[in-house]
C-alpha atoms as a PDB file:
ATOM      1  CA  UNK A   1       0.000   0.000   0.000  1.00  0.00           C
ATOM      2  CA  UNK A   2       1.438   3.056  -1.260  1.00  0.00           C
ATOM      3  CA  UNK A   3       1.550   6.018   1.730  1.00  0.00           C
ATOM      4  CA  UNK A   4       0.606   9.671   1.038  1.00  0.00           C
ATOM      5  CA  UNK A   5       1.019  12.571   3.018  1.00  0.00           C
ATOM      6  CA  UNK A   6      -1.812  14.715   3.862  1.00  0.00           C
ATOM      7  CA  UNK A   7      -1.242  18.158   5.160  1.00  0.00           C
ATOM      8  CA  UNK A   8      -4.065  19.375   7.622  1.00  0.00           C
ATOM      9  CA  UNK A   9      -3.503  23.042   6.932  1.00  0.00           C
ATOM     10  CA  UNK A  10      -4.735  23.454   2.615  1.00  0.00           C
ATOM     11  CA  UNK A  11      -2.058  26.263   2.598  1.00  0.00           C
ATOM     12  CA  UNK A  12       0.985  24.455   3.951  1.00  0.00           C
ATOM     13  CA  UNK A  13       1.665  22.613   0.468  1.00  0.00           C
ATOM     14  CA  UNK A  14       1.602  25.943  -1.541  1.00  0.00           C
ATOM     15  CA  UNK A  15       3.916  28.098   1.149  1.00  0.00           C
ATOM     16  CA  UNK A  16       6.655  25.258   1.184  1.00  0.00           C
ATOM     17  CA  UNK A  17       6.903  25.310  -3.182  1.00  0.00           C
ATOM     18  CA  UNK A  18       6.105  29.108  -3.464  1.00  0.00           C
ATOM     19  CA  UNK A  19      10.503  29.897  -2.733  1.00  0.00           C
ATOM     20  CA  UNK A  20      11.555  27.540  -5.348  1.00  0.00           C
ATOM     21  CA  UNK A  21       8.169  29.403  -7.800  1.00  0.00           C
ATOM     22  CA  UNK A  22       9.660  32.626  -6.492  1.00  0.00           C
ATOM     23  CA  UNK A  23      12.677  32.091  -7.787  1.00  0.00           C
ATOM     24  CA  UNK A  24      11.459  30.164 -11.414  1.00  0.00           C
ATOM     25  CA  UNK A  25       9.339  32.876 -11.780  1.00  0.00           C
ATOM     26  CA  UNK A  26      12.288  36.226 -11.278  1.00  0.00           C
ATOM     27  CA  UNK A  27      15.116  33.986 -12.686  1.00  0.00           C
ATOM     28  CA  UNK A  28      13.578  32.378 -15.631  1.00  0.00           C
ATOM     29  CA  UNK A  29      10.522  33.600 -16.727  1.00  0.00           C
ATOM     30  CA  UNK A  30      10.618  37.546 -16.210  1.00  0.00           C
ATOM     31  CA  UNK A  31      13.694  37.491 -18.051  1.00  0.00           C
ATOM     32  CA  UNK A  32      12.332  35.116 -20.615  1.00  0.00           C
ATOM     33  CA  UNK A  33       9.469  37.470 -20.866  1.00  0.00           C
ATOM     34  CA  UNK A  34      11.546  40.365 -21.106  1.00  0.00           C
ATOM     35  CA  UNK A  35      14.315  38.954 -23.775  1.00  0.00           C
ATOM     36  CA  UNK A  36      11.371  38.108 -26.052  1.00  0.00           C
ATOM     37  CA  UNK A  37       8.882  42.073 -25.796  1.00  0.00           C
ATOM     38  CA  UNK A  38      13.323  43.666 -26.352  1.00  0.00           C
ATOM     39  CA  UNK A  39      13.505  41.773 -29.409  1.00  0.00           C
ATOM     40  CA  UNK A  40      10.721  43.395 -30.893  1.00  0.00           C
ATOM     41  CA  UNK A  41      12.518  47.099 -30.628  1.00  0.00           C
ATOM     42  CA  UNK A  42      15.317  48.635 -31.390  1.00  0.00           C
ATOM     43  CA  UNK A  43      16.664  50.596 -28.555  1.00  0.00           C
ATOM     44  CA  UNK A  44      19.506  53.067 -27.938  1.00  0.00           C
ATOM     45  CA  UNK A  45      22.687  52.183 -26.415  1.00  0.00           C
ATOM     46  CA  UNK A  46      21.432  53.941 -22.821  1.00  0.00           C
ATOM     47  CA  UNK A  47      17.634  53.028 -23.034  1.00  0.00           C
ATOM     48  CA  UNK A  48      16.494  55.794 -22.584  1.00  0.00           C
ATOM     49  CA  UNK A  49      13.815  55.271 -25.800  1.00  0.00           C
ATOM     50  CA  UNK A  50      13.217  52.653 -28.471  1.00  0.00           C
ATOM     51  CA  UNK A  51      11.237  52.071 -31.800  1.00  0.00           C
ATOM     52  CA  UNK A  52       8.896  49.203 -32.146  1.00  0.00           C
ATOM     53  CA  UNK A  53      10.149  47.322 -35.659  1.00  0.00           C
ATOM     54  CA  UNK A  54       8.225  43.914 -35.287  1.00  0.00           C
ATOM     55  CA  UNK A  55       9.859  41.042 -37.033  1.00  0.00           C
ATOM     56  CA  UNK A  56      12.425  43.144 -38.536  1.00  0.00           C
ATOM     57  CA  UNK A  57      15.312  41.529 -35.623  1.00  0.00           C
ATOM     58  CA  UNK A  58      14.241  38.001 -36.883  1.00  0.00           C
ATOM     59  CA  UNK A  59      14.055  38.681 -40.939  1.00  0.00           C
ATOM     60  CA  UNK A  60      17.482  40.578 -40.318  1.00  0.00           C
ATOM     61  CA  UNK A  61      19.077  37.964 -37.867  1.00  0.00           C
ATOM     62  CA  UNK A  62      18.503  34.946 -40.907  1.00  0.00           C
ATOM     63  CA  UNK A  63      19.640  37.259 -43.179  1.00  0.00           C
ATOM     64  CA  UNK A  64      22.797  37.835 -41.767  1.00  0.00           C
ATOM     65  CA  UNK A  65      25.367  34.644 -43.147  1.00  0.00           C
ATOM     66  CA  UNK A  66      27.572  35.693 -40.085  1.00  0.00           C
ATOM     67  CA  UNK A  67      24.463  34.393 -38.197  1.00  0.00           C
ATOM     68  CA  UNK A  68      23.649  31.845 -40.498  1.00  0.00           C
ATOM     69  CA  UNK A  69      27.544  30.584 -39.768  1.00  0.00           C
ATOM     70  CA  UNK A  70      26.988  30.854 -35.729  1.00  0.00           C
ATOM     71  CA  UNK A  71      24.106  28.511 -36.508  1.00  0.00           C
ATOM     72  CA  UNK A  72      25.801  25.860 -37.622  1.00  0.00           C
ATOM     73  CA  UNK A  73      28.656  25.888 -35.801  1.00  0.00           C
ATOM     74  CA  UNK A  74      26.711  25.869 -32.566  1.00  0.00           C
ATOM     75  CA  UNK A  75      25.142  22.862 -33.900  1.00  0.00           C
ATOM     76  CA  UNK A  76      28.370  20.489 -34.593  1.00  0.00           C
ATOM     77  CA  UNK A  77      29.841  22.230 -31.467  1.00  0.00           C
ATOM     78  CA  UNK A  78      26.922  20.835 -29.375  1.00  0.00           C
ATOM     79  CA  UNK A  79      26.967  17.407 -31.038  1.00  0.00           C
ATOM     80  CA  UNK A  80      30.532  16.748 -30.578  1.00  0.00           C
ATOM     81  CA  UNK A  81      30.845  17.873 -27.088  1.00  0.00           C
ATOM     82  CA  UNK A  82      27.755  15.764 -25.947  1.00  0.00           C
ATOM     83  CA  UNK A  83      29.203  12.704 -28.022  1.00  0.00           C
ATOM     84  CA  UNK A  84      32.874  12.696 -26.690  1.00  0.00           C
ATOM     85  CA  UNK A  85      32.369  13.891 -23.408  1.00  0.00           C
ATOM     86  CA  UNK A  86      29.394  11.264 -22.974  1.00  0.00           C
ATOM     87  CA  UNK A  87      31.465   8.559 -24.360  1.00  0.00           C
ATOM     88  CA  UNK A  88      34.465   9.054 -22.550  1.00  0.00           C
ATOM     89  CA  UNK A  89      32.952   9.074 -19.281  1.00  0.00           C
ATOM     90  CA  UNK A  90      30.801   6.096 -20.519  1.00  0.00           C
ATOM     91  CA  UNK A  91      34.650   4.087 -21.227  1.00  0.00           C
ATOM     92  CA  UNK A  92      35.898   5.454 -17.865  1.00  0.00           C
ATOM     93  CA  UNK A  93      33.212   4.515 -15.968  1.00  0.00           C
ATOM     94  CA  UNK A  94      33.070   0.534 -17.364  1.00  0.00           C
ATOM     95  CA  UNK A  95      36.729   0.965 -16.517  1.00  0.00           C
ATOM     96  CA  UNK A  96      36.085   2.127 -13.156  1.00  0.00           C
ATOM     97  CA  UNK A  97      33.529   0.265 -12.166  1.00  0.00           C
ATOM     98  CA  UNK A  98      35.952  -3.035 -12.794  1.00  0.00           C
ATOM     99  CA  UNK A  99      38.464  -1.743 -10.293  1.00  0.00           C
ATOM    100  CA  UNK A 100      38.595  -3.649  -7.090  1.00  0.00           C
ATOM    101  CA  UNK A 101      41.519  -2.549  -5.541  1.00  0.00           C
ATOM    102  CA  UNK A 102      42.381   1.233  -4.927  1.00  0.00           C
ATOM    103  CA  UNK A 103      38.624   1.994  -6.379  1.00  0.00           C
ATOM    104  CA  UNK A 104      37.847   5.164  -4.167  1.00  0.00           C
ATOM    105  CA  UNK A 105      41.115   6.773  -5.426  1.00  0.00           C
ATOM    106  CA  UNK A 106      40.417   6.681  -9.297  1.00  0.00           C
ATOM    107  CA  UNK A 107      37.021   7.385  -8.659  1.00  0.00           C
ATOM    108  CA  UNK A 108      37.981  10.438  -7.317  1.00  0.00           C
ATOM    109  CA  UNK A 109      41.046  11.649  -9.427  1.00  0.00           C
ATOM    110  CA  UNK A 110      38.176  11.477 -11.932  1.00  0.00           C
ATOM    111  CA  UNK A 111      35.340  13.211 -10.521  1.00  0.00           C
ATOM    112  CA  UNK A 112      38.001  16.215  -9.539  1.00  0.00           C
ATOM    113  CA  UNK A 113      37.594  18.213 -12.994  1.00  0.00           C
ATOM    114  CA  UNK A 114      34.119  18.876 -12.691  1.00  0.00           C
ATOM    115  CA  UNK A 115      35.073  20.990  -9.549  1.00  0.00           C
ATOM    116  CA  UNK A 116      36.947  23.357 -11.966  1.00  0.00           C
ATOM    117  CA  UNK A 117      35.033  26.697 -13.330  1.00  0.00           C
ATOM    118  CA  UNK A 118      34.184  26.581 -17.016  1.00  0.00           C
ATOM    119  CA  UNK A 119      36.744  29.710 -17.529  1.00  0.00           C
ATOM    120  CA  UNK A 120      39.709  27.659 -15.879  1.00  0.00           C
ATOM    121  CA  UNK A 121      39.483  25.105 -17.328  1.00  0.00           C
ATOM    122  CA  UNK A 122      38.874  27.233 -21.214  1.00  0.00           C
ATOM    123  CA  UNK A 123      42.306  28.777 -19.459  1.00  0.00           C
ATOM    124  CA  UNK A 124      43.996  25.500 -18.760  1.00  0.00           C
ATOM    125  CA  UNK A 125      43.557  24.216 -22.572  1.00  0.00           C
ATOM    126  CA  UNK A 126      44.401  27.470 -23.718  1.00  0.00           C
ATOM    127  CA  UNK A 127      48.320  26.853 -22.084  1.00  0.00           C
ATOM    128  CA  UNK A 128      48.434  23.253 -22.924  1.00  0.00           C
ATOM    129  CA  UNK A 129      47.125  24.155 -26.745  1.00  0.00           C
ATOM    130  CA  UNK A 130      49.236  27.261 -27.072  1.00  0.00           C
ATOM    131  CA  UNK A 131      51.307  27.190 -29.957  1.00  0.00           C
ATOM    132  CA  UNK A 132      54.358  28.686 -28.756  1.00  0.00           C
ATOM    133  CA  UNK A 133      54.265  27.217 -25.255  1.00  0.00           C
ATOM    134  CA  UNK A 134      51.897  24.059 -25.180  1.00  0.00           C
ATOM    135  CA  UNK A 135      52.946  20.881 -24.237  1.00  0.00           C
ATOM    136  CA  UNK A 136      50.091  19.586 -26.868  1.00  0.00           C
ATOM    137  CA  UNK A 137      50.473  21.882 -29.395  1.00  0.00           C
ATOM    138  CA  UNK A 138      54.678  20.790 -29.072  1.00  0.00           C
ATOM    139  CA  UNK A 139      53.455  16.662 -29.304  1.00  0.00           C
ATOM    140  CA  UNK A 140      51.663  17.662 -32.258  1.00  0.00           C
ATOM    141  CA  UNK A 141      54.436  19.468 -33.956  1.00  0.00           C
ATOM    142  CA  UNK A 142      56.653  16.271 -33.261  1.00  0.00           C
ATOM    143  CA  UNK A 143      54.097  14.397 -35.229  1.00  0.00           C
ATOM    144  CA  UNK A 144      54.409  16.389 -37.883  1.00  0.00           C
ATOM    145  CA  UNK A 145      51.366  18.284 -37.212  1.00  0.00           C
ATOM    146  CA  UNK A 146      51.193  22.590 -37.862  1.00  0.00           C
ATOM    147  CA  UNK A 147      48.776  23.152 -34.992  1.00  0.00           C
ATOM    148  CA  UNK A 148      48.051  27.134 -35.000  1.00  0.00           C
ATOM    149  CA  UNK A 149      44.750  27.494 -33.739  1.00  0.00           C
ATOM    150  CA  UNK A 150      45.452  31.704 -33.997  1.00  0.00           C
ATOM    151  CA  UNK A 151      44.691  31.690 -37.831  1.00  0.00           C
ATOM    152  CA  UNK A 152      42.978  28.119 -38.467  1.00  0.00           C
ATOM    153  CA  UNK A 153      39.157  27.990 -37.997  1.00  0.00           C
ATOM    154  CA  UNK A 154      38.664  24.054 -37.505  1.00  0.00           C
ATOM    155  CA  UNK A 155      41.654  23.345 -35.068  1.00  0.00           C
ATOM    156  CA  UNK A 156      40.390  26.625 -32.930  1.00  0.00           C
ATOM    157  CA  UNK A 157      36.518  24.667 -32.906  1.00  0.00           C
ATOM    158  CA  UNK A 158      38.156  21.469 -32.085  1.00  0.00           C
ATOM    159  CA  UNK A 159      40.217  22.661 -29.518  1.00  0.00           C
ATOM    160  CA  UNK A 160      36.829  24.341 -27.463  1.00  0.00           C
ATOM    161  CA  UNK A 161      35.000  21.234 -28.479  1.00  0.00           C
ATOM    162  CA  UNK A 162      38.368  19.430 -26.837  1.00  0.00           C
ATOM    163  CA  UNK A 163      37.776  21.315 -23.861  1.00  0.00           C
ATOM    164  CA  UNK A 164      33.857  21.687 -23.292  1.00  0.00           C
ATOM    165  CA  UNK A 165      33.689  17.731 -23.495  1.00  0.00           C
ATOM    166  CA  UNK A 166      36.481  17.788 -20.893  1.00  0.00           C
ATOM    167  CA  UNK A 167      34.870  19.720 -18.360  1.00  0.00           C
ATOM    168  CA  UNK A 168      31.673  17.679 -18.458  1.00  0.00           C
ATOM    169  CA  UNK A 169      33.208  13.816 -18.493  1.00  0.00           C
ATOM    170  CA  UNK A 170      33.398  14.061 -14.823  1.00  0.00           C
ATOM    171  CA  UNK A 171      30.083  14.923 -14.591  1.00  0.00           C
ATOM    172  CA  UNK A 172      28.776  12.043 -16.950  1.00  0.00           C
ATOM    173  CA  UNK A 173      31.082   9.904 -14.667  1.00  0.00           C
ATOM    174  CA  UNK A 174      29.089   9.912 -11.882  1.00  0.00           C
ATOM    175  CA  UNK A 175      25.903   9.105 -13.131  1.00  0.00           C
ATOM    176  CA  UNK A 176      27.075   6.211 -15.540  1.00  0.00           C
ATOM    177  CA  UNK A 177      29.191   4.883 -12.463  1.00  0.00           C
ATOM    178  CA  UNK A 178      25.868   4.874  -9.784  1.00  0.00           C
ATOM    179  CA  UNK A 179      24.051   3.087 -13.225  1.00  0.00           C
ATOM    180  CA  UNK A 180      26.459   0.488 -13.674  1.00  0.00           C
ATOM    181  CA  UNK A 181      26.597  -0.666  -9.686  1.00  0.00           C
ATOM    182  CA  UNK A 182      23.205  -0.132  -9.822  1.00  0.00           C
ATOM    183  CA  UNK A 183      22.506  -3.631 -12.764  1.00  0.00           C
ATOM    184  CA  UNK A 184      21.912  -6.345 -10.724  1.00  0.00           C
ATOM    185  CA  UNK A 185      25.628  -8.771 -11.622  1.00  0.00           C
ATOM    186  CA  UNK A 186      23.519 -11.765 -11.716  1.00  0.00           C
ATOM    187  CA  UNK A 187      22.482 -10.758 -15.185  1.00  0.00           C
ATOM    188  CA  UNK A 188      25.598 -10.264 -16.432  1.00  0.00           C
ATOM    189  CA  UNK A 189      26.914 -13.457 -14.925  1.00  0.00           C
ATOM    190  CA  UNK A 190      24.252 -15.090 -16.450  1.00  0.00           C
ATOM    191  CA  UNK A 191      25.181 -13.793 -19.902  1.00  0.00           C
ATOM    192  CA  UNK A 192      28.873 -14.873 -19.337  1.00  0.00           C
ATOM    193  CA  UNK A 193      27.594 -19.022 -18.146  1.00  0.00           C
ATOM    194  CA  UNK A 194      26.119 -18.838 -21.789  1.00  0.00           C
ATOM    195  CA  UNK A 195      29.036 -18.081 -22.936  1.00  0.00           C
ATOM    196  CA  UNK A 196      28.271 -14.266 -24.050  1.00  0.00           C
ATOM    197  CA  UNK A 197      31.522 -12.343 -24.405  1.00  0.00           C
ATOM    198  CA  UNK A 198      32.346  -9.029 -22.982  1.00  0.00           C
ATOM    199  CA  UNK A 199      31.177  -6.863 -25.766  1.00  0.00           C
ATOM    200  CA  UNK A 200      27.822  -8.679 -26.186  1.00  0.00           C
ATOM    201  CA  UNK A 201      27.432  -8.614 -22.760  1.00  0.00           C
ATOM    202  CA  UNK A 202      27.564  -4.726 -22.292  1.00  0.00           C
ATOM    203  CA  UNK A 203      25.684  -4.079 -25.626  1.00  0.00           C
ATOM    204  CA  UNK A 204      22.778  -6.193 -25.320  1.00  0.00           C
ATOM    205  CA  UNK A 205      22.723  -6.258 -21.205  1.00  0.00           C
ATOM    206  CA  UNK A 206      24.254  -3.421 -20.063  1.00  0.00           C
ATOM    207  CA  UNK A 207      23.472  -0.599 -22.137  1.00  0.00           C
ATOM    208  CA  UNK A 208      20.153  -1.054 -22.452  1.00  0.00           C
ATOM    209  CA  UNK A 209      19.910  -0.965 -18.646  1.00  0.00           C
ATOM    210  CA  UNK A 210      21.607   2.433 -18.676  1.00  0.00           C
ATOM    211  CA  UNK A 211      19.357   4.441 -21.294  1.00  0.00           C
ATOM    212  CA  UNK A 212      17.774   6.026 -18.465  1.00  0.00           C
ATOM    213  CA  UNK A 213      20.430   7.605 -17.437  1.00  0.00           C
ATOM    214  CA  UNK A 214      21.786   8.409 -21.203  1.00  0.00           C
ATOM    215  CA  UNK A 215      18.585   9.541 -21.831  1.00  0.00           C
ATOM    216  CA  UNK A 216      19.022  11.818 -19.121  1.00  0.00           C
ATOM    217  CA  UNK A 217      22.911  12.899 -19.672  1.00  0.00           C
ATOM    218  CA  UNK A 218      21.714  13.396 -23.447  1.00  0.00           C
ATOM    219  CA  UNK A 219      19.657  16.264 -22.051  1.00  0.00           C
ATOM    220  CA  UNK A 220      21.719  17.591 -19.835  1.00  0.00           C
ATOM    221  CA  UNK A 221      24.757  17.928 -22.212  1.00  0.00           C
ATOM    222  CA  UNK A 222      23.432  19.319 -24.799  1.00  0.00           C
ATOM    223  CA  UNK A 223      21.749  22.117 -22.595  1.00  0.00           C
ATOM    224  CA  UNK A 224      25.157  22.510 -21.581  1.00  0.00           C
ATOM    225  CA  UNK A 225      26.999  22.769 -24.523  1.00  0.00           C
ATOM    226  CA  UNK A 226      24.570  25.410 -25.681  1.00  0.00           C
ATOM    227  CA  UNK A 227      24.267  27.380 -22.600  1.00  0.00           C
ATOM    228  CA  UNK A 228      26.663  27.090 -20.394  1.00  0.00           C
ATOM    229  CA  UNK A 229      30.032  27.164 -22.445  1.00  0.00           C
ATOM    230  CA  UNK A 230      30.153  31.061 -22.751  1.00  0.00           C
ATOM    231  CA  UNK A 231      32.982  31.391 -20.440  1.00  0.00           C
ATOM    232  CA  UNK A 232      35.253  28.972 -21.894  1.00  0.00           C
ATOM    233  CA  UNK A 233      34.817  29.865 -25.550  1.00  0.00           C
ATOM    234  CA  UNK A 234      35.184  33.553 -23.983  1.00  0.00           C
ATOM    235  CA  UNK A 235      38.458  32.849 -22.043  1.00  0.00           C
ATOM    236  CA  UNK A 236      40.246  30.634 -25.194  1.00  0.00           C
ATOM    237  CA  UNK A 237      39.163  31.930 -28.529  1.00  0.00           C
ATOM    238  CA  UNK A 238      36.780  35.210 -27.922  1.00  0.00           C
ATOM    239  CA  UNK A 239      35.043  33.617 -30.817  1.00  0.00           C
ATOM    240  CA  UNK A 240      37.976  33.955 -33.235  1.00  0.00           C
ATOM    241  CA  UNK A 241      39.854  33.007 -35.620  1.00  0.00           C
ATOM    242  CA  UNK A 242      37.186  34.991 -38.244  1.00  0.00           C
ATOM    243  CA  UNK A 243      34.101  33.423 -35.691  1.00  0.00           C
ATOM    244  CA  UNK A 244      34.960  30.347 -36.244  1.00  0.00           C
ATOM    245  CA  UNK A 245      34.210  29.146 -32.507  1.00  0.00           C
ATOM    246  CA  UNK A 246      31.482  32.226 -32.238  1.00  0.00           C
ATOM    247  CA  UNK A 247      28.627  29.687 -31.220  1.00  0.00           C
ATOM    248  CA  UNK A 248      24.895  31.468 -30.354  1.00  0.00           C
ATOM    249  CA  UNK A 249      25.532  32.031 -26.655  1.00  0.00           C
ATOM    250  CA  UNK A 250      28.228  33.860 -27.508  1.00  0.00           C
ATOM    251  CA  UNK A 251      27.085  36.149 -30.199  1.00  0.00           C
ATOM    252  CA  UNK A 252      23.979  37.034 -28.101  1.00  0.00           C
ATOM    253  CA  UNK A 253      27.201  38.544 -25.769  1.00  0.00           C
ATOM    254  CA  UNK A 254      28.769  39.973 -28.645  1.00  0.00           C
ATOM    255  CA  UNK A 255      25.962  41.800 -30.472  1.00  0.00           C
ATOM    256  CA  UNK A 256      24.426  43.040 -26.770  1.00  0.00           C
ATOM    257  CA  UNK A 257      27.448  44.062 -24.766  1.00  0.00           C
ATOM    258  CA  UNK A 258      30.141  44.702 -27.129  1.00  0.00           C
ATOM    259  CA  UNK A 259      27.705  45.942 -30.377  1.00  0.00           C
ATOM    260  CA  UNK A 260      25.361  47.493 -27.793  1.00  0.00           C
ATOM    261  CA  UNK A 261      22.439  46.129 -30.451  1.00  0.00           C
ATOM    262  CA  UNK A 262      19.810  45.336 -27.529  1.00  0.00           C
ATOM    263  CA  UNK A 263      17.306  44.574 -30.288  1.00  0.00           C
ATOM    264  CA  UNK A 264      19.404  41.438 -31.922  1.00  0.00           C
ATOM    265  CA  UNK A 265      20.765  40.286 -29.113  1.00  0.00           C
ATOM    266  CA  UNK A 266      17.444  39.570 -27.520  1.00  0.00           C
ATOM    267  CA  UNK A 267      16.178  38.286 -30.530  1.00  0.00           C
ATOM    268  CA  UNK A 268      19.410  36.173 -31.013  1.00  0.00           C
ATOM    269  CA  UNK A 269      18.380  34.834 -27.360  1.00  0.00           C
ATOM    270  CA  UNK A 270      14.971  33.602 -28.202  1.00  0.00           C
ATOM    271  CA  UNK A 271      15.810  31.862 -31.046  1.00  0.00           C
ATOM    272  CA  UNK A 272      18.544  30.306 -29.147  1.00  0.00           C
ATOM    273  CA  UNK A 273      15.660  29.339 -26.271  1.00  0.00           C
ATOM    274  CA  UNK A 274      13.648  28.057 -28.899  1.00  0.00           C
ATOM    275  CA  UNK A 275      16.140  26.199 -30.466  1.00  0.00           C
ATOM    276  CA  UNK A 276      16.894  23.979 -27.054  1.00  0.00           C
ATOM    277  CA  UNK A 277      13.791  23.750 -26.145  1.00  0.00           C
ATOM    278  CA  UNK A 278      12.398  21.882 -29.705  1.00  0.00           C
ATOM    279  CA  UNK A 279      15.529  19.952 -29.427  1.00  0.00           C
ATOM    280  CA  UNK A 280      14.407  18.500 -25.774  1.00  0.00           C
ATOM    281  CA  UNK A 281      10.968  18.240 -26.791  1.00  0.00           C
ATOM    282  CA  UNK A 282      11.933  16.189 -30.021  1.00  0.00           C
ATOM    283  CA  UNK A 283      14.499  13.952 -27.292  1.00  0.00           C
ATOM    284  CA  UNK A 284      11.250  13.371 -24.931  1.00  0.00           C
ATOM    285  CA  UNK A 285       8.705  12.369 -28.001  1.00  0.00           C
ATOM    286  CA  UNK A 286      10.533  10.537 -30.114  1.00  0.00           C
ATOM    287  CA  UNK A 287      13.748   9.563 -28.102  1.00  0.00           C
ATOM    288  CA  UNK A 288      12.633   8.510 -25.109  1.00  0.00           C
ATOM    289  CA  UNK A 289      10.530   5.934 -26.374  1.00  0.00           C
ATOM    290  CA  UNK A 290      13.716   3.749 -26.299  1.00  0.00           C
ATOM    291  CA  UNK A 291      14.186   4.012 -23.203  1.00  0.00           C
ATOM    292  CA  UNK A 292      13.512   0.910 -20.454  1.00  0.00           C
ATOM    293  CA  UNK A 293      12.584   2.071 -17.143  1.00  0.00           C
END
């Protein structure tokens, strides 16, 4: 029999969620709200008066092939980073989760790099991928490999796609890990009496087990890697070489604080609200219909 809790005063429920409402509704919605009436104006740089123009921020922002070019590069930024940093963590945490002896300490030398702010560690790639001084950038050049991500586009993109995925494996870590001790081993043994190896055992045992949680991390790092990699795109390339890492987070910075173009910017910002949200509504309809809870 399933047990409910029944409050005996009808306002109790509604004064202990009405903090966390509080907050959705000043943090999230009033500036949703107010990102989508600015990108129907154009206002001066001081705002002290602005000019209704309709559409005319939308029909101007696809117009624009320096948008057009932030468009797709936010796109194979975000798919990249949520495919290597998910599949890394996904390796490390099989790996991990085979360790008997000494298990605490890897676990922990690889849950450390989450603790490190999106800037640092944007900083900390930016050293090891410097040309002139990076141990990386030196490897490369013994390979016979020109690495100057200064003047060349893709390796700048690959090296903030390098370093976004980075940030988030720990992160990924933790939730594969707690999925993988949480599949019961008698399954797995099971699969090995019948003489299933390794690789069949994890594909058709394993991994299906998890989708919940890749389901889950699918979400999460993509929101990430289209929100919440500002600072380390800001603190590596500033967008550059010729905005070739300038993904949509960071143009809505560019056009708003540094162009002081209030109009576009908000605009830029609903477009890129819309864009994540359609992309998590297409994960939960379609997407999570593979998934076995």
């Amino acid at each position: 029999m399933q047990k409910r809790v029944v409050f005996r005063n009808t306002w109790l429920p509604y004064i202990l969620v009405a903090p966390q409402i509080l907050v959705t509704l000043v943090f999230f919605f009033w500036p949703s709200w107010q990102a989508l009436e600015s990108s129907f104006y154009i206002e001066d740089a001081f705002g002290f008066s602005r000019e209704w123009v309709g559409l005319r921020n939308y029909t101007e922002l696809f117009a624009d092939p320096g948008y057009l070019k932030s468009f797709r590069t936010t796109l194979i930024f975000g798919l990249c980073v949520t495919f290597l940093a998910m599949s890394i963590s996904l390796a490390l945490a099989v790996a991990a989760n085979r360790v008997l002896r000494a298990a605490t300490v890897y676990r922990t030398f690889l849950i450390w790099p989450y603790a490190v702010a999106p800037a640092l560690a944007g900083v900390i790639w930016y050293f090891l991928m410097n040309p002139s001084l990076g141990i990386v950038s030196y490897w490369l050049r013994a390979l016979g490999y020109d690495w100057n991500h200064y003047v060349n586009g893709e390796q700048a993109l690959g090296m903030v796609i390098v370093a976004a995925a980075w940030k988030q494996i720990s992160y990924n870590f933790l939730f594969f890990l707690a999925g993988l001790q949480s599949i019961p081993k008698s399954l797995v043994e099971a699969a090995a009496i019948d003489r299933a190896g390794p690789g069949r055992r994890f594909w058709t045992i394993v991994f299906p087990l998890l989708s919940p949680t890749t389901f889950f991390l699918l979400v999460v790092n993509l929101v990430y890697a289209f929100f919440d990699t500002f600072s380390l795109i800001h603190a590596t390339t500033e967008g550059g070489p010729a905005d070739a890492t300038s993904i949509l987070v960071f143009r809505v910075y560019n056009t708003g604080f540094i162009g002081q173009d209030y109009g576009s910017s908000a605009a830029q910002s609903v477009v890129l609200m819309a864009l994540v949200v359609a992309m998590t509504f297409v994960q939960f309809r379609y997407i999570d219909r593979r998934v076995n809870y």
